[in-house]
PDB file of N, CA and C in Angstrom:
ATOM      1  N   UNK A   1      21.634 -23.748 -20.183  1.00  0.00           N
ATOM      2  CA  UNK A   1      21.279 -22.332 -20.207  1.00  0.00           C
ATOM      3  C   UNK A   1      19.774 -22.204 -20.458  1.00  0.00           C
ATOM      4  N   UNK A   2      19.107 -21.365 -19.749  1.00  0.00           N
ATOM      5  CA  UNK A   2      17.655 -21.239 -19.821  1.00  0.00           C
ATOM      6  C   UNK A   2      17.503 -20.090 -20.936  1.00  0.00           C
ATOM      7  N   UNK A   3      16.162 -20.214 -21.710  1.00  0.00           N
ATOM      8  CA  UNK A   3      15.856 -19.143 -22.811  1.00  0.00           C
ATOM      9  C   UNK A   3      15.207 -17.774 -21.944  1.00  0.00           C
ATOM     10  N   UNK A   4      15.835 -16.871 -22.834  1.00  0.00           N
ATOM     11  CA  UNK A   4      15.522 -15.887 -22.064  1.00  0.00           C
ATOM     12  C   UNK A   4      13.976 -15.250 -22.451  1.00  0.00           C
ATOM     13  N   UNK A   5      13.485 -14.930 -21.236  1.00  0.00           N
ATOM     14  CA  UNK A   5      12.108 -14.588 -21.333  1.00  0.00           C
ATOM     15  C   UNK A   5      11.490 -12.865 -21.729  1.00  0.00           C
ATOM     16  N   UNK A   6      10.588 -12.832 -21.977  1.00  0.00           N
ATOM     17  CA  UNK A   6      10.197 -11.397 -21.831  1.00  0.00           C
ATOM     18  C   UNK A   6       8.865 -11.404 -20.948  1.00  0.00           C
ATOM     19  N   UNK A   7       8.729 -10.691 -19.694  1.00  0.00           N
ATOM     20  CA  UNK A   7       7.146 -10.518 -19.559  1.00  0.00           C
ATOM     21  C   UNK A   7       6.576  -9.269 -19.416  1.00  0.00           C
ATOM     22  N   UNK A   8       5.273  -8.943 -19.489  1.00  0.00           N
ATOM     23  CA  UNK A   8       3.835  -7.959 -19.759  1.00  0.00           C
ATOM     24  C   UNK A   8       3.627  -7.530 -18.262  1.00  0.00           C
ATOM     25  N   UNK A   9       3.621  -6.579 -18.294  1.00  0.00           N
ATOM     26  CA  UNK A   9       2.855  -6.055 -17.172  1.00  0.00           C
ATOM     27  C   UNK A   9       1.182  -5.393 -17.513  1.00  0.00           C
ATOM     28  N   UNK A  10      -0.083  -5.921 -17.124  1.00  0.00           N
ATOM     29  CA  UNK A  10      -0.974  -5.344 -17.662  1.00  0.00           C
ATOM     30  C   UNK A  10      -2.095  -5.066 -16.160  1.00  0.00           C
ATOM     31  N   UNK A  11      -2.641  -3.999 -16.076  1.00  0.00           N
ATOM     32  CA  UNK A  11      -3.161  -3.548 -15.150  1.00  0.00           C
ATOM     33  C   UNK A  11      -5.136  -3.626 -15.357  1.00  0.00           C
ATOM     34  N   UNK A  12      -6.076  -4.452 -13.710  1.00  0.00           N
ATOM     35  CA  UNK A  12      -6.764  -4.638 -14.261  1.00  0.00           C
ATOM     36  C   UNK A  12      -7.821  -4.221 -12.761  1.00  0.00           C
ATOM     37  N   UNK A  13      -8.966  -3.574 -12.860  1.00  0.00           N
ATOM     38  CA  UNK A  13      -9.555  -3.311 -11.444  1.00  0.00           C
ATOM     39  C   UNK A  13     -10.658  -4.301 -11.464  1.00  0.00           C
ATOM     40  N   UNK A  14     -10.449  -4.604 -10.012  1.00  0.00           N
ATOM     41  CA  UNK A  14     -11.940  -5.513  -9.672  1.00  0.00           C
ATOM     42  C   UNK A  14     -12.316  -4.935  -8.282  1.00  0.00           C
ATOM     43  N   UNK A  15     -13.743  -5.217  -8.307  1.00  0.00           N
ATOM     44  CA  UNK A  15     -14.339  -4.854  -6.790  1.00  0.00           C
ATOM     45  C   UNK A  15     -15.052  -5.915  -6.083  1.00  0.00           C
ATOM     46  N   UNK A  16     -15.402  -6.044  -5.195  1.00  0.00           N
ATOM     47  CA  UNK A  16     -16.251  -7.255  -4.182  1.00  0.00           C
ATOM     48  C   UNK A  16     -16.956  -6.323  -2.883  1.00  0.00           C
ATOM     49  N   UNK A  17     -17.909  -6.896  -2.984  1.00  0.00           N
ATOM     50  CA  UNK A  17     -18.684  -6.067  -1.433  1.00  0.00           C
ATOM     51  C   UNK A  17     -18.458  -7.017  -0.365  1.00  0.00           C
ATOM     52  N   UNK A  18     -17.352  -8.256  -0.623  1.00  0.00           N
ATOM     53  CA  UNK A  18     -17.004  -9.002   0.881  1.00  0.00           C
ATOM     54  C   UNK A  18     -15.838  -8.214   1.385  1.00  0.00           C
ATOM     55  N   UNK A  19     -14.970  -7.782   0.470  1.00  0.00           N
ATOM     56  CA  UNK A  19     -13.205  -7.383   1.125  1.00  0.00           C
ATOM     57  C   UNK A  19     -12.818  -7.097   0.047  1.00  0.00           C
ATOM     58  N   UNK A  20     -11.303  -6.828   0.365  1.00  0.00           N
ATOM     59  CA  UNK A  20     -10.186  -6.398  -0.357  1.00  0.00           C
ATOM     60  C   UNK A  20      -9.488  -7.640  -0.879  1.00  0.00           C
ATOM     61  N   UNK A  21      -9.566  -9.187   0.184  1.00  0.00           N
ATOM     62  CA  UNK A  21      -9.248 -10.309  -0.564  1.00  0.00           C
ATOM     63  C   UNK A  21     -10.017 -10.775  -1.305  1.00  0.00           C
ATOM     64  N   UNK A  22     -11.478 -10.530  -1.392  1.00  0.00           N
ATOM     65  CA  UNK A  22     -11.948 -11.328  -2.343  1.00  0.00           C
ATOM     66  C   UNK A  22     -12.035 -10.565  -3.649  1.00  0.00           C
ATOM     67  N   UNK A  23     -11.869  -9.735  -3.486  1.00  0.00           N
ATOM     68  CA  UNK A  23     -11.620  -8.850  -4.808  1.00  0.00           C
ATOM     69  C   UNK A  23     -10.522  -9.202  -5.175  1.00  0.00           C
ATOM     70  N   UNK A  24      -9.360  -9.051  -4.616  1.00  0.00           N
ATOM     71  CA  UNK A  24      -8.312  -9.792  -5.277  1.00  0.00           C
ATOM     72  C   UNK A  24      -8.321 -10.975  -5.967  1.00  0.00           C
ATOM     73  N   UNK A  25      -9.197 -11.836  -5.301  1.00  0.00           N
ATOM     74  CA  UNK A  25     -10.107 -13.281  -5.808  1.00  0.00           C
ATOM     75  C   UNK A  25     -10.795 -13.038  -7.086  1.00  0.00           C
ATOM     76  N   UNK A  26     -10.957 -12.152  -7.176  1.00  0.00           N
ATOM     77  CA  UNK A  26     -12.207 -12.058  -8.533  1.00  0.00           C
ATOM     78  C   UNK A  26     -11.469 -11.518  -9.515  1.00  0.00           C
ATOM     79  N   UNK A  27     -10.511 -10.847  -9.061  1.00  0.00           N
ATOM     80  CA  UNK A  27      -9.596  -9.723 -10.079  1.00  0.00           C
ATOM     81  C   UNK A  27      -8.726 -11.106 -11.090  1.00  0.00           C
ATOM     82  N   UNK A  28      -8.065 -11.738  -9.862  1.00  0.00           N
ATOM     83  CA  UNK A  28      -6.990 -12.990 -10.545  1.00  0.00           C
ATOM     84  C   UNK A  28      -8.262 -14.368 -11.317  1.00  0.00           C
ATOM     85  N   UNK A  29      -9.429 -14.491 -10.834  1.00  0.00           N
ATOM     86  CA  UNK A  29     -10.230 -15.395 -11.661  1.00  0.00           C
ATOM     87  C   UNK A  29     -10.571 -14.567 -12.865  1.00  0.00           C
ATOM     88  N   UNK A  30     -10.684 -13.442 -13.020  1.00  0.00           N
ATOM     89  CA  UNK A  30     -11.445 -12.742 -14.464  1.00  0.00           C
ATOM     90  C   UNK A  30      -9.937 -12.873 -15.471  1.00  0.00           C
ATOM     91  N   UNK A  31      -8.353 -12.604 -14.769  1.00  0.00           N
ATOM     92  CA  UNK A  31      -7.285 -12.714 -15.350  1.00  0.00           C
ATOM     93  C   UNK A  31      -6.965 -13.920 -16.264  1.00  0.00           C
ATOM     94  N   UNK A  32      -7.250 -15.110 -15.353  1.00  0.00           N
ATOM     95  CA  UNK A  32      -6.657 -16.211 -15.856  1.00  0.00           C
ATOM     96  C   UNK A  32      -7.809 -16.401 -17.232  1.00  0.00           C
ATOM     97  N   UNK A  33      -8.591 -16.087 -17.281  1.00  0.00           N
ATOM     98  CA  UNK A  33      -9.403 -16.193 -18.483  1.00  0.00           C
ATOM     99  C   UNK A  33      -9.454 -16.022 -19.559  1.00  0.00           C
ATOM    100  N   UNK A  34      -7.829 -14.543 -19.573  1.00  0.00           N
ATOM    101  CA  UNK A  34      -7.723 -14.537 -20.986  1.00  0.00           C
ATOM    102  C   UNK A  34      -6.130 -14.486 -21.109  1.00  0.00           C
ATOM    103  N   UNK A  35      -5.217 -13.928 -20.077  1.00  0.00           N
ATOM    104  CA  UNK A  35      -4.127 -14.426 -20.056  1.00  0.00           C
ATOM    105  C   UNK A  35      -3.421 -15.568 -19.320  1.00  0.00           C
ATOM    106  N   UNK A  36      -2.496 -15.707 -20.319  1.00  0.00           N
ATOM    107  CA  UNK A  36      -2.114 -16.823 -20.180  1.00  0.00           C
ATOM    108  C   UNK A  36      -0.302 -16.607 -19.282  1.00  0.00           C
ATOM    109  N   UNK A  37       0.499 -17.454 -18.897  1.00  0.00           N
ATOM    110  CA  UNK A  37       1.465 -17.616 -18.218  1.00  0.00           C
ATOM    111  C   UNK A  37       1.684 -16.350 -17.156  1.00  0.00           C
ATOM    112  N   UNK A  38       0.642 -16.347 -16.188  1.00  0.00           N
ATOM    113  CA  UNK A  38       0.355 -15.178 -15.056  1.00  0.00           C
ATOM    114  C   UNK A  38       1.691 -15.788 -14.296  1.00  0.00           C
ATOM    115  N   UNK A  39       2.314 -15.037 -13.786  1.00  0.00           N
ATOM    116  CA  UNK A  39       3.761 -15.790 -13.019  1.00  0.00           C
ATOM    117  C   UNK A  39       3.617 -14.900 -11.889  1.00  0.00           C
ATOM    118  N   UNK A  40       3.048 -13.801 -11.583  1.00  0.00           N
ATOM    119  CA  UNK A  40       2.552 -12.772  -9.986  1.00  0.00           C
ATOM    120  C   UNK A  40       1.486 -11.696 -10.843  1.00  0.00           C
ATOM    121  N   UNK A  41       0.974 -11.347  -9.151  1.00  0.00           N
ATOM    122  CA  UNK A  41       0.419  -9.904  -9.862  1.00  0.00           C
ATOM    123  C   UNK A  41       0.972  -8.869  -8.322  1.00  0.00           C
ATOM    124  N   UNK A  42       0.310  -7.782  -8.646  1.00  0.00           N
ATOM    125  CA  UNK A  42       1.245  -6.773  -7.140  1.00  0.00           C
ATOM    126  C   UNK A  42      -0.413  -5.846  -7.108  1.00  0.00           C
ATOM    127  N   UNK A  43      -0.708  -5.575  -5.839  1.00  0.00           N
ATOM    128  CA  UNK A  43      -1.802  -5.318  -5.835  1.00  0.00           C
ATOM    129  C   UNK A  43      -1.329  -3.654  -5.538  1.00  0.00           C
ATOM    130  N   UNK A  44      -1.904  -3.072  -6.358  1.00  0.00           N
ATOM    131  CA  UNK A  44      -1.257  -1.112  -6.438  1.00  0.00           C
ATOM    132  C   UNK A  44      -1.662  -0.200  -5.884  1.00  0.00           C
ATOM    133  N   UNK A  45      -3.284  -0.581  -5.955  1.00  0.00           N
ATOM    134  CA  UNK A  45      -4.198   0.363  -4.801  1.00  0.00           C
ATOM    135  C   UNK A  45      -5.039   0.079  -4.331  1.00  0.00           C
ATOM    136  N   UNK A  46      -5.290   0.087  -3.377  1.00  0.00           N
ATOM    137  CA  UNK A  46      -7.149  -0.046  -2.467  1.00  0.00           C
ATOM    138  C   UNK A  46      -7.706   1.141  -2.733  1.00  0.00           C
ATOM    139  N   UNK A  47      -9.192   0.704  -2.442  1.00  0.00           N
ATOM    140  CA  UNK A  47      -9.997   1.984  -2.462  1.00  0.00           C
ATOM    141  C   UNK A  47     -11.451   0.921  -1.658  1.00  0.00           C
ATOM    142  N   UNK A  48     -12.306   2.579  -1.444  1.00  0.00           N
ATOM    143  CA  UNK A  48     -13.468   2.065  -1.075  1.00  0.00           C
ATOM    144  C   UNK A  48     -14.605   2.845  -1.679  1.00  0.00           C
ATOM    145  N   UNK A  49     -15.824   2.258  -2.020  1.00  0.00           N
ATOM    146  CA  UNK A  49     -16.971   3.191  -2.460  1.00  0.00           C
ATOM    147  C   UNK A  49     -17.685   3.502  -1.227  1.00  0.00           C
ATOM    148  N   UNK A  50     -18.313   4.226  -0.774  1.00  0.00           N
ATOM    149  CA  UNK A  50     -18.521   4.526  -0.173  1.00  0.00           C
ATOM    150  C   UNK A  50     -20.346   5.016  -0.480  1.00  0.00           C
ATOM    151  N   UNK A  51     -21.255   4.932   0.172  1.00  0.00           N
ATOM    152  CA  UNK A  51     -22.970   5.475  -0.190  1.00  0.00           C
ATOM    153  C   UNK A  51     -23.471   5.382   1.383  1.00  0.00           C
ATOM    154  N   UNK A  52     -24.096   6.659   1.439  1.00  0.00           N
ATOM    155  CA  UNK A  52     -25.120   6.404   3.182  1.00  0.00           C
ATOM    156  C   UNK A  52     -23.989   6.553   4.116  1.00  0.00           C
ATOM    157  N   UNK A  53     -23.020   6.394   3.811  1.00  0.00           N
ATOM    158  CA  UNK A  53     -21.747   6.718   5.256  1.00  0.00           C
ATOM    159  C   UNK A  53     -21.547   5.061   5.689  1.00  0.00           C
ATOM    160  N   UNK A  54     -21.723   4.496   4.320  1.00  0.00           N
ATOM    161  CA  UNK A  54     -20.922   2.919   4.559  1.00  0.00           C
ATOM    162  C   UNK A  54     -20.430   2.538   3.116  1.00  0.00           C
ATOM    163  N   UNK A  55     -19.206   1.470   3.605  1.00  0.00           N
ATOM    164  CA  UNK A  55     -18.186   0.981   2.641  1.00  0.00           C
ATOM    165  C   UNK A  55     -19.311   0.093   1.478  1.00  0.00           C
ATOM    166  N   UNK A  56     -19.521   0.513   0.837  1.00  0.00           N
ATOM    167  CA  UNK A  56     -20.756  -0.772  -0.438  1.00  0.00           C
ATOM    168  C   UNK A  56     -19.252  -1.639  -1.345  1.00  0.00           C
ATOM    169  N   UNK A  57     -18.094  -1.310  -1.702  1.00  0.00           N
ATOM    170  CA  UNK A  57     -17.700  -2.242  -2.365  1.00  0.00           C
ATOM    171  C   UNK A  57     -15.660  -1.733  -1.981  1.00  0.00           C
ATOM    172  N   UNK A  58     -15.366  -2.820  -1.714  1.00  0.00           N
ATOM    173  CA  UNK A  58     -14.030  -2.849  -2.001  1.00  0.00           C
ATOM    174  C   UNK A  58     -13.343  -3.086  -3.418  1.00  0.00           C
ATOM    175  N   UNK A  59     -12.438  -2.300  -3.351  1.00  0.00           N
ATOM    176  CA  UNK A  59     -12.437  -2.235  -5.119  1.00  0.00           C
ATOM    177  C   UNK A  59     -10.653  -2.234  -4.690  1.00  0.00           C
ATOM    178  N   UNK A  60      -9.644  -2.984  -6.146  1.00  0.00           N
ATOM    179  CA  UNK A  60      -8.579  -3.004  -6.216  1.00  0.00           C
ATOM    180  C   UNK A  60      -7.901  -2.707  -7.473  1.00  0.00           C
ATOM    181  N   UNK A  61      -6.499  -2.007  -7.538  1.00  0.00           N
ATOM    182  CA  UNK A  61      -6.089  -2.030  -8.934  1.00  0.00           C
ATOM    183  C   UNK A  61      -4.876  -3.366  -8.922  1.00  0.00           C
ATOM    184  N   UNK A  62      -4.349  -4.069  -9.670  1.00  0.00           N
ATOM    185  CA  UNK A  62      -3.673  -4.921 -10.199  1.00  0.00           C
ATOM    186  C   UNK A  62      -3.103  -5.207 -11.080  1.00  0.00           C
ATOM    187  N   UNK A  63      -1.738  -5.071 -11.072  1.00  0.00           N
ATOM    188  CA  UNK A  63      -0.667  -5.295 -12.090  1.00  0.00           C
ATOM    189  C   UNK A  63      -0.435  -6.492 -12.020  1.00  0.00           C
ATOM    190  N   UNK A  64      -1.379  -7.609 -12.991  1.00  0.00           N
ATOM    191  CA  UNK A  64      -0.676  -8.608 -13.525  1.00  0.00           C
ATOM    192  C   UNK A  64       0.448  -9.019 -14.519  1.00  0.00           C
ATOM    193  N   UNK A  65       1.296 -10.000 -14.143  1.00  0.00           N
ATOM    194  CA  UNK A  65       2.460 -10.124 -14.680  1.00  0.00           C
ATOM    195  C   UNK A  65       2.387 -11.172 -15.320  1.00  0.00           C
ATOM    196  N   UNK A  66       2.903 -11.051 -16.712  1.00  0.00           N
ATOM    197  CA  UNK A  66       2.398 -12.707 -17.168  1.00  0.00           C
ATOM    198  C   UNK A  66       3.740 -12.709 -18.380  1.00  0.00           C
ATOM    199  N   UNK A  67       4.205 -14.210 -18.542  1.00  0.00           N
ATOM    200  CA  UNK A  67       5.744 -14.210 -19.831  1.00  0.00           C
ATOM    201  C   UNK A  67       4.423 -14.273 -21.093  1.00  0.00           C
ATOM    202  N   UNK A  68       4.693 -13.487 -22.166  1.00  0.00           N
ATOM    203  CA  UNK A  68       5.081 -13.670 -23.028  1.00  0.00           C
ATOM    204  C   UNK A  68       5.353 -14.860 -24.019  1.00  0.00           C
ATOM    205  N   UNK A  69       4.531 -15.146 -24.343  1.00  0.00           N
ATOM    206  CA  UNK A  69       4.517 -16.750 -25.690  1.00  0.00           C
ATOM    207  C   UNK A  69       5.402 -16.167 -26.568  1.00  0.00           C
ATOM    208  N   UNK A  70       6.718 -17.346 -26.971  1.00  0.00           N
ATOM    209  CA  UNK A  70       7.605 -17.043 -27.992  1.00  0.00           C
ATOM    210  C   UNK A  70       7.179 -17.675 -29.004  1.00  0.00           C
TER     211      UNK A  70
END
């Protein structure tokens, strides 16, 4: 029988002026830095900034999911 777990849902924004993946890239490297047992994250919203009538940064929100240390 496996122990039963609990996990965190904690929500975190990052932006990148390459894309929407590399922001995702930067969002999950700034994560692992302070939490620990990340098991997914779900990406919740896009957005774009916008200046001059061009995209300057892709920006994301992120619900990382991580268990819980017993």
């Amino acid at each position: 029988m496996t122990e039963p777990r609990v996990a965190r849902v904690t929500e975190i924004i990052a932006g990148s002026s390459k894309g929407f993946e590399d922001a995702v890239k930067v969002g999950f490297a700034r994560a692992t830095k302070t939490l620990r047992g990340i098991t997914g994250m779900r990406v919740a919203e896009m957005r774009v900034a916008v200046e001059n009538s061009k995209i300057i940064e892709y920006r994301v929100r992120l619900e990382v999911i991580f268990v819980l240390e017993t």
